[in-house]
N, C-alpha and C. Protein backbone atom coordinates (compact mmCIF):
# COMPACT_ATOMS: atom_id res chain seq x y z
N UNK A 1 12.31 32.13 -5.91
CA UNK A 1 12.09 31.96 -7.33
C UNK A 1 13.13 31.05 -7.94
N UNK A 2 14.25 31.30 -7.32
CA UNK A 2 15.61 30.04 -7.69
C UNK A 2 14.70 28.87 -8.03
N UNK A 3 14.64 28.33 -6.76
CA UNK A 3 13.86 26.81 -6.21
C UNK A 3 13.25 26.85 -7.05
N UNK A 4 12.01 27.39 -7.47
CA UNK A 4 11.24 27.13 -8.40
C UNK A 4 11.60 26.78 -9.80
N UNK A 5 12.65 27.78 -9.95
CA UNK A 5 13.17 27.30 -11.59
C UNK A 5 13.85 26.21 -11.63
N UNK A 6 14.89 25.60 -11.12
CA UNK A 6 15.38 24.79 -10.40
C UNK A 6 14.96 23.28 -10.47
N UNK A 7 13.19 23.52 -9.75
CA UNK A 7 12.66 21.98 -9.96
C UNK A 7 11.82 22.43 -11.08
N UNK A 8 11.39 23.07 -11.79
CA UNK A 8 11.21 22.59 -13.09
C UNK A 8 11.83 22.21 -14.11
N UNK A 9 13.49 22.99 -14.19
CA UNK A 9 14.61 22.32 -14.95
C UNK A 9 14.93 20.97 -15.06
N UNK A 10 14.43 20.68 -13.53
CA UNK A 10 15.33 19.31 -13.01
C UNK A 10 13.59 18.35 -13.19
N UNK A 11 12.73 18.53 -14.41
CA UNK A 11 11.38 17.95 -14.28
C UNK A 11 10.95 17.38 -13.35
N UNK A 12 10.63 17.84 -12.07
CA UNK A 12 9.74 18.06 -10.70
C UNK A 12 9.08 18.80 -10.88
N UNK A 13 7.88 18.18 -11.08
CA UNK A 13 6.68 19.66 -11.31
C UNK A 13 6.68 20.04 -10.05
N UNK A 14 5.68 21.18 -10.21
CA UNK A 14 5.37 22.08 -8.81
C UNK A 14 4.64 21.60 -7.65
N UNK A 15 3.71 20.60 -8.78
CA UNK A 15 2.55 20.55 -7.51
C UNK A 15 3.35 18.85 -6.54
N UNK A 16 4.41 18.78 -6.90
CA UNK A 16 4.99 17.29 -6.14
C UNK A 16 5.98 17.98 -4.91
N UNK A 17 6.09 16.99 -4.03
CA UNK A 17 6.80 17.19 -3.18
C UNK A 17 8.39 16.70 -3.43
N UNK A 18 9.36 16.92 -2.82
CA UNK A 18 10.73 16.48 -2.56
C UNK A 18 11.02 15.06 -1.90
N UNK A 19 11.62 14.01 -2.62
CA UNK A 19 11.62 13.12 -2.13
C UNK A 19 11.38 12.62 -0.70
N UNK A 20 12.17 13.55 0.16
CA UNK A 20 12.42 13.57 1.85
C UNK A 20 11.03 13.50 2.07
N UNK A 21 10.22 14.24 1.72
CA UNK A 21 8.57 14.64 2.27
C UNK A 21 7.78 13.60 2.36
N UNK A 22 8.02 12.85 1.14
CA UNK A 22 7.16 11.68 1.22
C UNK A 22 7.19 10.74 1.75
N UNK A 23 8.72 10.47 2.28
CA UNK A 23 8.73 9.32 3.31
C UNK A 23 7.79 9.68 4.58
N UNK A 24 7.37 8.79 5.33
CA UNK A 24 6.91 9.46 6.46
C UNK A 24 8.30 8.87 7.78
N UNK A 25 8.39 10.35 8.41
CA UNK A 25 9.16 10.56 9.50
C UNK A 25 9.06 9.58 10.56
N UNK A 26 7.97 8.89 10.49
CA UNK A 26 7.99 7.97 11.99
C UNK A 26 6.92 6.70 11.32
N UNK A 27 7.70 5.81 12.27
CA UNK A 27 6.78 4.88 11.90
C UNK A 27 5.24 4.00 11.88
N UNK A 28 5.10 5.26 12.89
CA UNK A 28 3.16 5.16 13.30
C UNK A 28 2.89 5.84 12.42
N UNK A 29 3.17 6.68 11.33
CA UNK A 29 2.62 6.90 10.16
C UNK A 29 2.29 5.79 9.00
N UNK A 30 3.45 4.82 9.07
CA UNK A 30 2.89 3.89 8.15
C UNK A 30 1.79 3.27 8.24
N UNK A 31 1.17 2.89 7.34
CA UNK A 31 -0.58 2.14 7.39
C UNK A 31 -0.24 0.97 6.28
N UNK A 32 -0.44 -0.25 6.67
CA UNK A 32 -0.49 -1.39 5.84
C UNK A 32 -1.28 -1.43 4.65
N UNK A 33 -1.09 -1.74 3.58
CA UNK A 33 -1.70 -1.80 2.59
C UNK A 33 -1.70 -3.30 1.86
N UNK A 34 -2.70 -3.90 1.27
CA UNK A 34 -3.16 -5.14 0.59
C UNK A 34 -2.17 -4.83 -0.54
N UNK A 35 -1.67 -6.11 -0.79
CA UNK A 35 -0.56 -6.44 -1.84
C UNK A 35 -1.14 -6.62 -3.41
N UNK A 36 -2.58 -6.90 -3.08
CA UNK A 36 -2.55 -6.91 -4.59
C UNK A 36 -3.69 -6.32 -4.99
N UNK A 37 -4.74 -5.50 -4.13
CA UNK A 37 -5.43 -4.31 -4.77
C UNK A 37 -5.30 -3.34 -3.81
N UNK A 38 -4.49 -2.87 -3.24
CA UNK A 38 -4.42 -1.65 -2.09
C UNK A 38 -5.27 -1.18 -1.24
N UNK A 39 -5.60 -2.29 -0.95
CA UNK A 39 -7.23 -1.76 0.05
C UNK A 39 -6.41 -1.42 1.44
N UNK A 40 -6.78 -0.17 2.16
CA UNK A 40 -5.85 0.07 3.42
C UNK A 40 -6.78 -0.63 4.25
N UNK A 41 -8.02 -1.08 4.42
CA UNK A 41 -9.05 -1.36 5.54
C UNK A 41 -8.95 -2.91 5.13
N UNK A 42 -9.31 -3.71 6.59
CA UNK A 42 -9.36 -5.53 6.64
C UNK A 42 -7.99 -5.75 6.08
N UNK A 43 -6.91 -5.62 6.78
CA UNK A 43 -5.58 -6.23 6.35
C UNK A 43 -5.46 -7.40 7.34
N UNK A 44 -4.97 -8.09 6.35
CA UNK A 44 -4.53 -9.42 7.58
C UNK A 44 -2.64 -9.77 7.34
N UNK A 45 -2.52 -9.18 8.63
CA UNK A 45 -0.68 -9.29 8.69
C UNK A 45 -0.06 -10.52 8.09
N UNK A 46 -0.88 -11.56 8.61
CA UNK A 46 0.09 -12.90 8.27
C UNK A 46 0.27 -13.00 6.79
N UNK A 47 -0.57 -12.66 6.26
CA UNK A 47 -0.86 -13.06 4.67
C UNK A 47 -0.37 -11.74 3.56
N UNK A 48 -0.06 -10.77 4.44
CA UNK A 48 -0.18 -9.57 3.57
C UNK A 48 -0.59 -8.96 2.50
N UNK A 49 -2.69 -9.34 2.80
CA UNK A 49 -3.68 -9.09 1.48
C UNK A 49 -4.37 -8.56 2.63
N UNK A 50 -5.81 -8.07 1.93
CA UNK A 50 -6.82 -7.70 3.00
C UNK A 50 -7.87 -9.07 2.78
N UNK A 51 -9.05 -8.58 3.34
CA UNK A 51 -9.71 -10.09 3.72
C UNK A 51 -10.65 -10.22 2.63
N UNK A 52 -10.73 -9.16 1.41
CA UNK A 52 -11.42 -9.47 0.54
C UNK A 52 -11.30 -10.44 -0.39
N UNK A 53 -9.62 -10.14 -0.64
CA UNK A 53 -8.59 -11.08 -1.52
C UNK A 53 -8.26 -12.60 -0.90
N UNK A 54 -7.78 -12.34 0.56
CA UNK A 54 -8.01 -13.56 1.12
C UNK A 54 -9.19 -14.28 1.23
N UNK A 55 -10.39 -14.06 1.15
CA UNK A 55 -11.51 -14.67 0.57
C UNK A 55 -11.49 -15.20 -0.63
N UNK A 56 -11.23 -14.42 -1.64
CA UNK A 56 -11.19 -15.10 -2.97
C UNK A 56 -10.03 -15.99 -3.26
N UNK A 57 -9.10 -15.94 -2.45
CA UNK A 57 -7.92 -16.74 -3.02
C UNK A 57 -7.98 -17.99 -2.14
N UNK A 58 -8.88 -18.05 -0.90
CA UNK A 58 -9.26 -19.03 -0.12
C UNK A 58 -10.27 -19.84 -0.46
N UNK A 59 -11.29 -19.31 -1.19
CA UNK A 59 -12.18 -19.83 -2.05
C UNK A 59 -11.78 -20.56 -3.68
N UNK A 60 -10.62 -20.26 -3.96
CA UNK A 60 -10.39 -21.03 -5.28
C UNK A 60 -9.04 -21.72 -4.91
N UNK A 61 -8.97 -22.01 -3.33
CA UNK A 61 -7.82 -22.77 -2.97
C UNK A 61 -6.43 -22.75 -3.75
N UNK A 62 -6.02 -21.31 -3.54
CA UNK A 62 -4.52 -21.09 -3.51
C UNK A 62 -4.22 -20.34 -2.58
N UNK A 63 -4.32 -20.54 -1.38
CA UNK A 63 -3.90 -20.19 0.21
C UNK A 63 -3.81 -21.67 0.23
N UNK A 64 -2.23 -22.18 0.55
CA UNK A 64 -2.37 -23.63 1.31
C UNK A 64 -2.91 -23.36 2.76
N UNK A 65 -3.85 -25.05 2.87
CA UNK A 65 -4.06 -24.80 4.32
C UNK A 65 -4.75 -24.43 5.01
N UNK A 66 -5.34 -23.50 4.10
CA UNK A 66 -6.84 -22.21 4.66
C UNK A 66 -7.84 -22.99 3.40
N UNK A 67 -8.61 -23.16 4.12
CA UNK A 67 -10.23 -23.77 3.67
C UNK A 67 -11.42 -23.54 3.79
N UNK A 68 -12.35 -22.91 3.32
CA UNK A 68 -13.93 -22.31 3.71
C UNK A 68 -14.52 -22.95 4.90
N UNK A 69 -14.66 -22.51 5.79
CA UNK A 69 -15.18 -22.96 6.98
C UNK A 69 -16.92 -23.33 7.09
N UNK A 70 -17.36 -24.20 7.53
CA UNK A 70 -18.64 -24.69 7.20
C UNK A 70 -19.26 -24.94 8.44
N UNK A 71 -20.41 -23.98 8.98
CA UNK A 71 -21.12 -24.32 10.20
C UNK A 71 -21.82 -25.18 10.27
C-alpha cells in the first residue's frame, strides 16, 4: 500500500509502468518503426521510413537519387 501511495504522490498513475519496465531488456525486442507515421510493417533500414512514405516521398522527388521505376 506504501508503493501505491507513493506513485500517486509522485503523479505516476497506477495504470503506468516504472520507467525500467518500459525499456525492453534485450535487443531482439526492439522492432523498427517508420520515422514519420509509425508504421511497424514495410520498413526500409536504409531510409528509416516504411515503404508507404518512401513511395510518396519518391514520387514527389525528395529522396535524392531514387526515381519511379518504369517497365
Amino acid at each position: 500500500m506504501a508503493t501505491t501511495a507513493k506513485r500517486v504522490k509522485d503523479g505516476v498513475g497506477l495504470h503506468q509502468k516504472p520507467e525500467d519496465v518500459k525499456k525492453p531488456k534485450f535487443s531482439t525486442r526492439k522492432h523498427n518503426r517508420c520515422r514519420m507515421c509509425g508504421r511497424p510493417r514495410g520498413y526500409l533500414r536504409k531510409f528509416g521510413i516504411c515503404r508507404l512514405c518512401f513511395r510518396g516521398l519518391a514520387l514527389r522527388g525528395e529522396i535524392p537519387g531514387v526515381s519511379k521505376s518504369s517497365w
